[in-house]
C-alpha atoms as a PDB file:
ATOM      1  CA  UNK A   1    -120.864   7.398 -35.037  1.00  0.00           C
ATOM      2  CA  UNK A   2    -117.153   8.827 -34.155  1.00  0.00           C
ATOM      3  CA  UNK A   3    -114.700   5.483 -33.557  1.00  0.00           C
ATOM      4  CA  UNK A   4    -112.692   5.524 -30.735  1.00  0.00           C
ATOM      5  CA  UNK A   5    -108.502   5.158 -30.491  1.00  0.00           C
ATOM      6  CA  UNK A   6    -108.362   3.171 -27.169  1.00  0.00           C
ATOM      7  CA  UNK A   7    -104.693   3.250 -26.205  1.00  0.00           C
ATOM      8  CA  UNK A   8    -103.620   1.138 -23.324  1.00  0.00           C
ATOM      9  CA  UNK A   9    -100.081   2.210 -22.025  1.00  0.00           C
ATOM     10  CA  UNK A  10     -97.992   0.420 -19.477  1.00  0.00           C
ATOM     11  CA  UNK A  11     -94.782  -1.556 -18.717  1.00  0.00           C
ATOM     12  CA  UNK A  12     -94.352  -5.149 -19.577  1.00  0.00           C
ATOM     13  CA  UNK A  13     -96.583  -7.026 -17.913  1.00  0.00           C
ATOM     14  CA  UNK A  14     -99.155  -5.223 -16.803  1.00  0.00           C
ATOM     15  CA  UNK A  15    -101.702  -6.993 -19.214  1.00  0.00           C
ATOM     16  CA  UNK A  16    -102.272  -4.702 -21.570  1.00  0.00           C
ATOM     17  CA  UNK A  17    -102.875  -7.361 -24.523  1.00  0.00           C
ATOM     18  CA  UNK A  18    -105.159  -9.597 -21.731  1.00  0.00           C
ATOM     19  CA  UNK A  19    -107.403  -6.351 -20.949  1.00  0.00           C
ATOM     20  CA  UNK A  20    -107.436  -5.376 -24.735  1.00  0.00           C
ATOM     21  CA  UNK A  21    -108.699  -9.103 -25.562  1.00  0.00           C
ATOM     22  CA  UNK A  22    -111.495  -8.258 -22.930  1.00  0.00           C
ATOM     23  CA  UNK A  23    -112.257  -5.496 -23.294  1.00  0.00           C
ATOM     24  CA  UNK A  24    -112.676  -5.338 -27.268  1.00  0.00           C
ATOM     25  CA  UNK A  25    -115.975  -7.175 -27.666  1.00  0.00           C
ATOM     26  CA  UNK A  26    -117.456  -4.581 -25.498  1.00  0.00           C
ATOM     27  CA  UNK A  27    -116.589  -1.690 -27.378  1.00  0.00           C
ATOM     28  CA  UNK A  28    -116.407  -3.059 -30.284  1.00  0.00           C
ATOM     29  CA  UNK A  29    -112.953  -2.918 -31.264  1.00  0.00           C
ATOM     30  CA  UNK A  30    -110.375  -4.291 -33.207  1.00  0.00           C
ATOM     31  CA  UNK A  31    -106.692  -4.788 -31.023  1.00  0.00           C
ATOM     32  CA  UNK A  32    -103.405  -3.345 -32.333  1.00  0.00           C
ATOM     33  CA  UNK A  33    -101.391  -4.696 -30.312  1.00  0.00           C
ATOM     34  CA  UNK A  34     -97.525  -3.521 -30.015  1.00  0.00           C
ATOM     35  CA  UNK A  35     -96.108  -6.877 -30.335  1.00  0.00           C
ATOM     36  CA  UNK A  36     -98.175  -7.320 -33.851  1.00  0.00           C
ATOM     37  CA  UNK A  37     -96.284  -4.614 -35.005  1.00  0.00           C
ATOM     38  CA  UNK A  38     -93.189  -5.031 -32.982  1.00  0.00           C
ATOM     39  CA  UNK A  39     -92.564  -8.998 -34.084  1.00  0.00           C
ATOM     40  CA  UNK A  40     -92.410  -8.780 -37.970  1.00  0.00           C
ATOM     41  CA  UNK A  41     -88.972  -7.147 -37.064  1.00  0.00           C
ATOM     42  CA  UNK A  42     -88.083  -8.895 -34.027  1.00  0.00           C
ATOM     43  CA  UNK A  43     -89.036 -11.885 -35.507  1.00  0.00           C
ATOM     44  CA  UNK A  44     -86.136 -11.993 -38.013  1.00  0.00           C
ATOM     45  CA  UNK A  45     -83.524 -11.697 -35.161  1.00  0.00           C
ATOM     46  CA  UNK A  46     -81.658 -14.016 -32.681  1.00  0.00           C
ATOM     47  CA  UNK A  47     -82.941 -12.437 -29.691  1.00  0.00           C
ATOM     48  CA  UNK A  48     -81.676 -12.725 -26.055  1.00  0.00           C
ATOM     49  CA  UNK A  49     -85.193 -12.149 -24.209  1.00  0.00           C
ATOM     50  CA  UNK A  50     -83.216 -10.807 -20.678  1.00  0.00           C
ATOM     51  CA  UNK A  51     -80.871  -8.535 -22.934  1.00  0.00           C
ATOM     52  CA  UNK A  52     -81.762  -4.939 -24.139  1.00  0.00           C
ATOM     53  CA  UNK A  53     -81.950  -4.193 -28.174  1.00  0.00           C
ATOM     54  CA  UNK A  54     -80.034  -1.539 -30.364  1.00  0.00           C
ATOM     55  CA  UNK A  55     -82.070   1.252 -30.275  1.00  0.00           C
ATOM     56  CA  UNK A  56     -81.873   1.281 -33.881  1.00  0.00           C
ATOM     57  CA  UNK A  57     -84.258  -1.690 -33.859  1.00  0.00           C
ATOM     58  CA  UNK A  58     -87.327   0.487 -32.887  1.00  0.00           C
ATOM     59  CA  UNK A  59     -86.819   2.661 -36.274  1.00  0.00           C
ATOM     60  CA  UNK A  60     -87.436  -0.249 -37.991  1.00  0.00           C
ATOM     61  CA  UNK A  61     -91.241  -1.146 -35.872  1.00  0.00           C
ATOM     62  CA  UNK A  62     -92.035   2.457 -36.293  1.00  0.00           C
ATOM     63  CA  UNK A  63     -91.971   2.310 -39.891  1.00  0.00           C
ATOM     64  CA  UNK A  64     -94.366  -0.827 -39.685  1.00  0.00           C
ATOM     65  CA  UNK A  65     -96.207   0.981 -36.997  1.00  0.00           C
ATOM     66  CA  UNK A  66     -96.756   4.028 -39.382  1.00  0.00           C
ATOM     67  CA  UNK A  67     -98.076   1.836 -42.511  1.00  0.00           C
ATOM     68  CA  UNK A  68    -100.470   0.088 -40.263  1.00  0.00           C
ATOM     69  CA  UNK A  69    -102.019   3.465 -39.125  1.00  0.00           C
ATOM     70  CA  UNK A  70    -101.942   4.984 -42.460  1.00  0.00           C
ATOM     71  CA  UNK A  71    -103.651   1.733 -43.181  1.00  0.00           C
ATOM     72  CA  UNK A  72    -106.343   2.236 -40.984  1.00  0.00           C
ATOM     73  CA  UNK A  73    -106.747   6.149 -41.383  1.00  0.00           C
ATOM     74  CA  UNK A  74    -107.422   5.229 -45.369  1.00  0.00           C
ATOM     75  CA  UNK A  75    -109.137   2.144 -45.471  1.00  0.00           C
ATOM     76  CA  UNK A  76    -111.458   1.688 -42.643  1.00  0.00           C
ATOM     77  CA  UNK A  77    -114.811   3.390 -41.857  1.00  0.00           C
ATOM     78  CA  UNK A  78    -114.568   6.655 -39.014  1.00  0.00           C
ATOM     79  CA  UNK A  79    -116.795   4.548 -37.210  1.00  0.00           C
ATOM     80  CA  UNK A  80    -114.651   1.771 -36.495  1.00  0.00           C
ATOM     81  CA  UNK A  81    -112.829   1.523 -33.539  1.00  0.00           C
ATOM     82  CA  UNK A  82    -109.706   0.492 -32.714  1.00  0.00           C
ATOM     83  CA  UNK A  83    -107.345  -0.506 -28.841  1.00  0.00           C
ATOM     84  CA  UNK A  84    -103.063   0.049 -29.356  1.00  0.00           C
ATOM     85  CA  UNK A  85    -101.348  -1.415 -26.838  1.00  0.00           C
ATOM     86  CA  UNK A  86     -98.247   0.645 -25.994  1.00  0.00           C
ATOM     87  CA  UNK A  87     -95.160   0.280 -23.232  1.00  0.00           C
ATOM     88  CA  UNK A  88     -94.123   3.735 -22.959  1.00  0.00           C
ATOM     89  CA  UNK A  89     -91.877   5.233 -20.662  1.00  0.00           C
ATOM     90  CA  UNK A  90     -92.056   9.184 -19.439  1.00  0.00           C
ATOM     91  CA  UNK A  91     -89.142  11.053 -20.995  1.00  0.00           C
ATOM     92  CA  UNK A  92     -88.381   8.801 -23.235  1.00  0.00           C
ATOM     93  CA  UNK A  93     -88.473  10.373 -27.310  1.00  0.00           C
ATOM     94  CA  UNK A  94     -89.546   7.014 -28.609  1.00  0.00           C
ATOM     95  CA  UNK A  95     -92.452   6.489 -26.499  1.00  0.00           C
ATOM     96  CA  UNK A  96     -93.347  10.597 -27.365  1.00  0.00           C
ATOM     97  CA  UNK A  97     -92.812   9.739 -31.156  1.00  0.00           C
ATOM     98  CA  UNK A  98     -95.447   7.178 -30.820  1.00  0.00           C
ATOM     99  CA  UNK A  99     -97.895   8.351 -29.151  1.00  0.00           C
ATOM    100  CA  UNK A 100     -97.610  10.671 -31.632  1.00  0.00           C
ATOM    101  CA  UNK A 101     -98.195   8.560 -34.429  1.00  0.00           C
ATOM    102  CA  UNK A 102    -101.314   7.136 -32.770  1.00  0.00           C
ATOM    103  CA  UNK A 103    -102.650  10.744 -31.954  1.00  0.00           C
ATOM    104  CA  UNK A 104    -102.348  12.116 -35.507  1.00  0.00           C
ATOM    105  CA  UNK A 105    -104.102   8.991 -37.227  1.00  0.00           C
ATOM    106  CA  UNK A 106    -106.593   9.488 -34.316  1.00  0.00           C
ATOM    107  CA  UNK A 107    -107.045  12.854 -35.706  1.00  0.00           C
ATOM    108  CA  UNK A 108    -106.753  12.611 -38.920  1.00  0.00           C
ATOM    109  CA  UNK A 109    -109.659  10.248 -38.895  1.00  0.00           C
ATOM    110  CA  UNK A 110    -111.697  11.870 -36.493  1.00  0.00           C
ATOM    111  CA  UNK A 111    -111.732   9.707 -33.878  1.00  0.00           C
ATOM    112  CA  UNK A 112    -111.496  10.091 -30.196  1.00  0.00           C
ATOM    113  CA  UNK A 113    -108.437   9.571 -28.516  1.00  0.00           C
ATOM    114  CA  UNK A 114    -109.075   8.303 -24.977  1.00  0.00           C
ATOM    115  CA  UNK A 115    -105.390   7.133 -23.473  1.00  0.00           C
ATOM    116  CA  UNK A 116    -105.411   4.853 -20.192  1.00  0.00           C
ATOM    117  CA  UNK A 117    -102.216   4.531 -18.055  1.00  0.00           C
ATOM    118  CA  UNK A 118    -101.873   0.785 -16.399  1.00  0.00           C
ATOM    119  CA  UNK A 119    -100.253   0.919 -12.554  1.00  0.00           C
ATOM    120  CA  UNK A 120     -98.751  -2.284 -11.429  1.00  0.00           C
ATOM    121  CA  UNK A 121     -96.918  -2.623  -7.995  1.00  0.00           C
ATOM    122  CA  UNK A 122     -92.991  -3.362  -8.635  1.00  0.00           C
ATOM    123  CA  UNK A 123     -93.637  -7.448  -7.466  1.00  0.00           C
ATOM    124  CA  UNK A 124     -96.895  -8.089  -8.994  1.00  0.00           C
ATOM    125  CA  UNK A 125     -95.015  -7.223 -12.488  1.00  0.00           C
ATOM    126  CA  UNK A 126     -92.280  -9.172 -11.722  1.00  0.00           C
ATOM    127  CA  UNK A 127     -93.967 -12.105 -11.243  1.00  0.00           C
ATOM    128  CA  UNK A 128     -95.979 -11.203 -14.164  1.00  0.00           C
ATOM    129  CA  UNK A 129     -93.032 -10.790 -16.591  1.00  0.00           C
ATOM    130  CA  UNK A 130     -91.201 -13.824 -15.673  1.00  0.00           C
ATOM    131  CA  UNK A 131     -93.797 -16.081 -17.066  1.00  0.00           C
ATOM    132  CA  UNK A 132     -92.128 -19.155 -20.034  1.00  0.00           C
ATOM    133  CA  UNK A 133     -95.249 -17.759 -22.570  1.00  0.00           C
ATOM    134  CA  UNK A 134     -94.145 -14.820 -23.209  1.00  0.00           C
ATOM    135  CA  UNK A 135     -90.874 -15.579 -24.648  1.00  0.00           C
ATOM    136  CA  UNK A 136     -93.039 -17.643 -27.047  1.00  0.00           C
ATOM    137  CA  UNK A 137     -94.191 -13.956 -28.317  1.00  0.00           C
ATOM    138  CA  UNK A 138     -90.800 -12.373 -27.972  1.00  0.00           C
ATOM    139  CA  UNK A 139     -91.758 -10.217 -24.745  1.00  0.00           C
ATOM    140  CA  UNK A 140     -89.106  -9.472 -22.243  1.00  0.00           C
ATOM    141  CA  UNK A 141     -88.864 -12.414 -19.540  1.00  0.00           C
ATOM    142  CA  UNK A 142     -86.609 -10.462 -17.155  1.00  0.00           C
ATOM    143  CA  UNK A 143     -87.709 -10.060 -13.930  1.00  0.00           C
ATOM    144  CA  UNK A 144     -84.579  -8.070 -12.345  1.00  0.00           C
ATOM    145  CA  UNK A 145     -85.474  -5.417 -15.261  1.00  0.00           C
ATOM    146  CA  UNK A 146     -88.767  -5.411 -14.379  1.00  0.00           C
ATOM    147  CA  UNK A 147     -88.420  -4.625 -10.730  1.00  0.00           C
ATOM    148  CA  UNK A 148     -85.482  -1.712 -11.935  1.00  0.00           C
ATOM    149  CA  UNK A 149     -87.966  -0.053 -14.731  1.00  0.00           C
ATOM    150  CA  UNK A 150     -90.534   0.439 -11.469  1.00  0.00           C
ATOM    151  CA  UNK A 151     -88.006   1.668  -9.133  1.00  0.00           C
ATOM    152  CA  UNK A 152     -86.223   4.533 -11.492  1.00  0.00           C
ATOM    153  CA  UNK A 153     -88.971   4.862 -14.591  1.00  0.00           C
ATOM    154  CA  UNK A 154     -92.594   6.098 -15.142  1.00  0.00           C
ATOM    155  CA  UNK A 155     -95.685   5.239 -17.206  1.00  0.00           C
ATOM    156  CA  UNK A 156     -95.857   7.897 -20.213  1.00  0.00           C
ATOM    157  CA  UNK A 157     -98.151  10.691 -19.117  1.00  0.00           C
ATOM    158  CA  UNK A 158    -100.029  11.798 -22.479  1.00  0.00           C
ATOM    159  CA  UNK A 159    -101.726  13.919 -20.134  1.00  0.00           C
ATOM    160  CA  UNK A 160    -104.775  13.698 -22.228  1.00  0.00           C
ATOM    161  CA  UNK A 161    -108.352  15.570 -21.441  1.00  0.00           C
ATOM    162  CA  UNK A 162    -109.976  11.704 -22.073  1.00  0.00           C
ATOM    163  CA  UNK A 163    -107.218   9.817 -20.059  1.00  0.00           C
ATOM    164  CA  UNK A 164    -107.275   7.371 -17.341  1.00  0.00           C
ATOM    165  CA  UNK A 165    -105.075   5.759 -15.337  1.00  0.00           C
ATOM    166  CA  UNK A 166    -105.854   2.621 -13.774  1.00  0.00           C
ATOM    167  CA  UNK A 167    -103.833   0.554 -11.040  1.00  0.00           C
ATOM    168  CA  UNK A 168    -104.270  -3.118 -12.112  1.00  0.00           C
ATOM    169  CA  UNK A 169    -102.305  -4.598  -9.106  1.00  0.00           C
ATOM    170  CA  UNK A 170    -105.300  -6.439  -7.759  1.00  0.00           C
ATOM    171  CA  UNK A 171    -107.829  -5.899 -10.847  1.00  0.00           C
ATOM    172  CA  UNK A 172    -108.950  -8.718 -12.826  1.00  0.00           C
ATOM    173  CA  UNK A 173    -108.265  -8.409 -16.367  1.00  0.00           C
ATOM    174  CA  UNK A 174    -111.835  -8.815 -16.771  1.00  0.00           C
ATOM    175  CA  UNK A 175    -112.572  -6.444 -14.037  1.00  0.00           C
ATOM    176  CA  UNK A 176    -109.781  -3.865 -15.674  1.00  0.00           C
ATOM    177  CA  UNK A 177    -111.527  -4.096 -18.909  1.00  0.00           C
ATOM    178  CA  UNK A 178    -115.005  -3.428 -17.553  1.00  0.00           C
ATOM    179  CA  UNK A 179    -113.851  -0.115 -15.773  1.00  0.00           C
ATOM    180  CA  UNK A 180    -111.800   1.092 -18.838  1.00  0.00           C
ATOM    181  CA  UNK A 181    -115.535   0.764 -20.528  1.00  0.00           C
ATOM    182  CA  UNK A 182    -117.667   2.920 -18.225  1.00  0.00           C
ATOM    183  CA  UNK A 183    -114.424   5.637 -18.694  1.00  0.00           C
ATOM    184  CA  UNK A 184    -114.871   5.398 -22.496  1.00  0.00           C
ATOM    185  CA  UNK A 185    -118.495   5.649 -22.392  1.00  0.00           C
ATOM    186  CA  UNK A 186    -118.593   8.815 -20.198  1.00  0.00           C
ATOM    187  CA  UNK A 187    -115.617  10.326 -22.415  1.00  0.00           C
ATOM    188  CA  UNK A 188    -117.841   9.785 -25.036  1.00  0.00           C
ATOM    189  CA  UNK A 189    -120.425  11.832 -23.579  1.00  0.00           C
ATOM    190  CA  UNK A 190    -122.632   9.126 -22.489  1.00  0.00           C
ATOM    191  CA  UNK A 191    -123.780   7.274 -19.375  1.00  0.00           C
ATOM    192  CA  UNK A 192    -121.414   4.142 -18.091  1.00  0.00           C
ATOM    193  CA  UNK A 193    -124.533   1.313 -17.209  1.00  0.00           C
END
């Protein structure tokens, strides 16, 4: 059986961690999520949650980003599967660079890449973002930069032959998760009961 490189893609709070968590018992998958890799760096700075970081800093998570794929291209069965959360932005060379990362180890192992774009209206992640817990996991907390990332940015496009995109405004995370499923079944090649 061919694994599959589920890779959820969205701004902050769009729930891309809460659909993963869902959604991985039905696949079955393990979750890679971008915090994971992200917090071994941030972790060992003094970090202002409302204020942007050097760019520099997301060198540093790529490198740990790259070791955990060449991790899992080496050491785990084709057959396993695998969801990457991801907050990408269109246009923007470090969100290209890795989604390129994840699409080469998806290759590389022979596993099919099926990305799925997360829509949230400009309010919904606002009051999403500006939640006390995620500070607690070093996410952003600031809900000014939230509403300005949906006014002037966009959700990378990978445009992908599997890809999805999915607006989440008004989904459950539950109900998110079960429609991702049926998409990954019928990219697959099989039948979404």
């Amino acid at each position: 059986m061919t694994g599959i490189f589920l890779l959820l893609i969205g701004f902050p709070g769009t729930g891309k961690l809460t659909i993963a968590k869902h959604l991985a018992p039905l696949l079955p998958a393990k979750i890679i999520d971008n915090h994971w890799v992200n917090n071994p760096v941030l972790g060992v700075l003094d970090l202002d949650l409302k204020a942007p970081l050097p760019p520099e800093i997301w060198e540093q998570t790529g490198r740990v980003r790259q070791a955990v794929l060449d991790t899992i291209v080496t050491f785990t069965p084709p057959s396993a599967s695998f969801i990457f959360t991801h907050f990408a932005i269109e246009g923007d060379q470090r969100s290209q660079r890795t989604y390129g990362q994840i699409a080469d180890a998806a290759n590389r192992r022979g596993s099919v890449l099926v990305p799925v774009r997360l829509h949230c209206e400009a309010e919904e992640l606002a009051r999403r973002v500006a939640v006390p817990e995620r500070a607690e996991r070093l996410k952003s907390v600031n809900a000014e930069a939230s509403r300005e990332r949906s006014r002037t940015l966009q959700v990378f496009d990978p445009e992908h032959a599997n890809g999805l995109d999915l607006d989440v405004t008004s989904l459950s995370a539950e109900d998110s998760a079960e429609a991702i499923r049926r998409h990954v079944f019928t990219a697959m090649g099989g039948t979404a009961s």
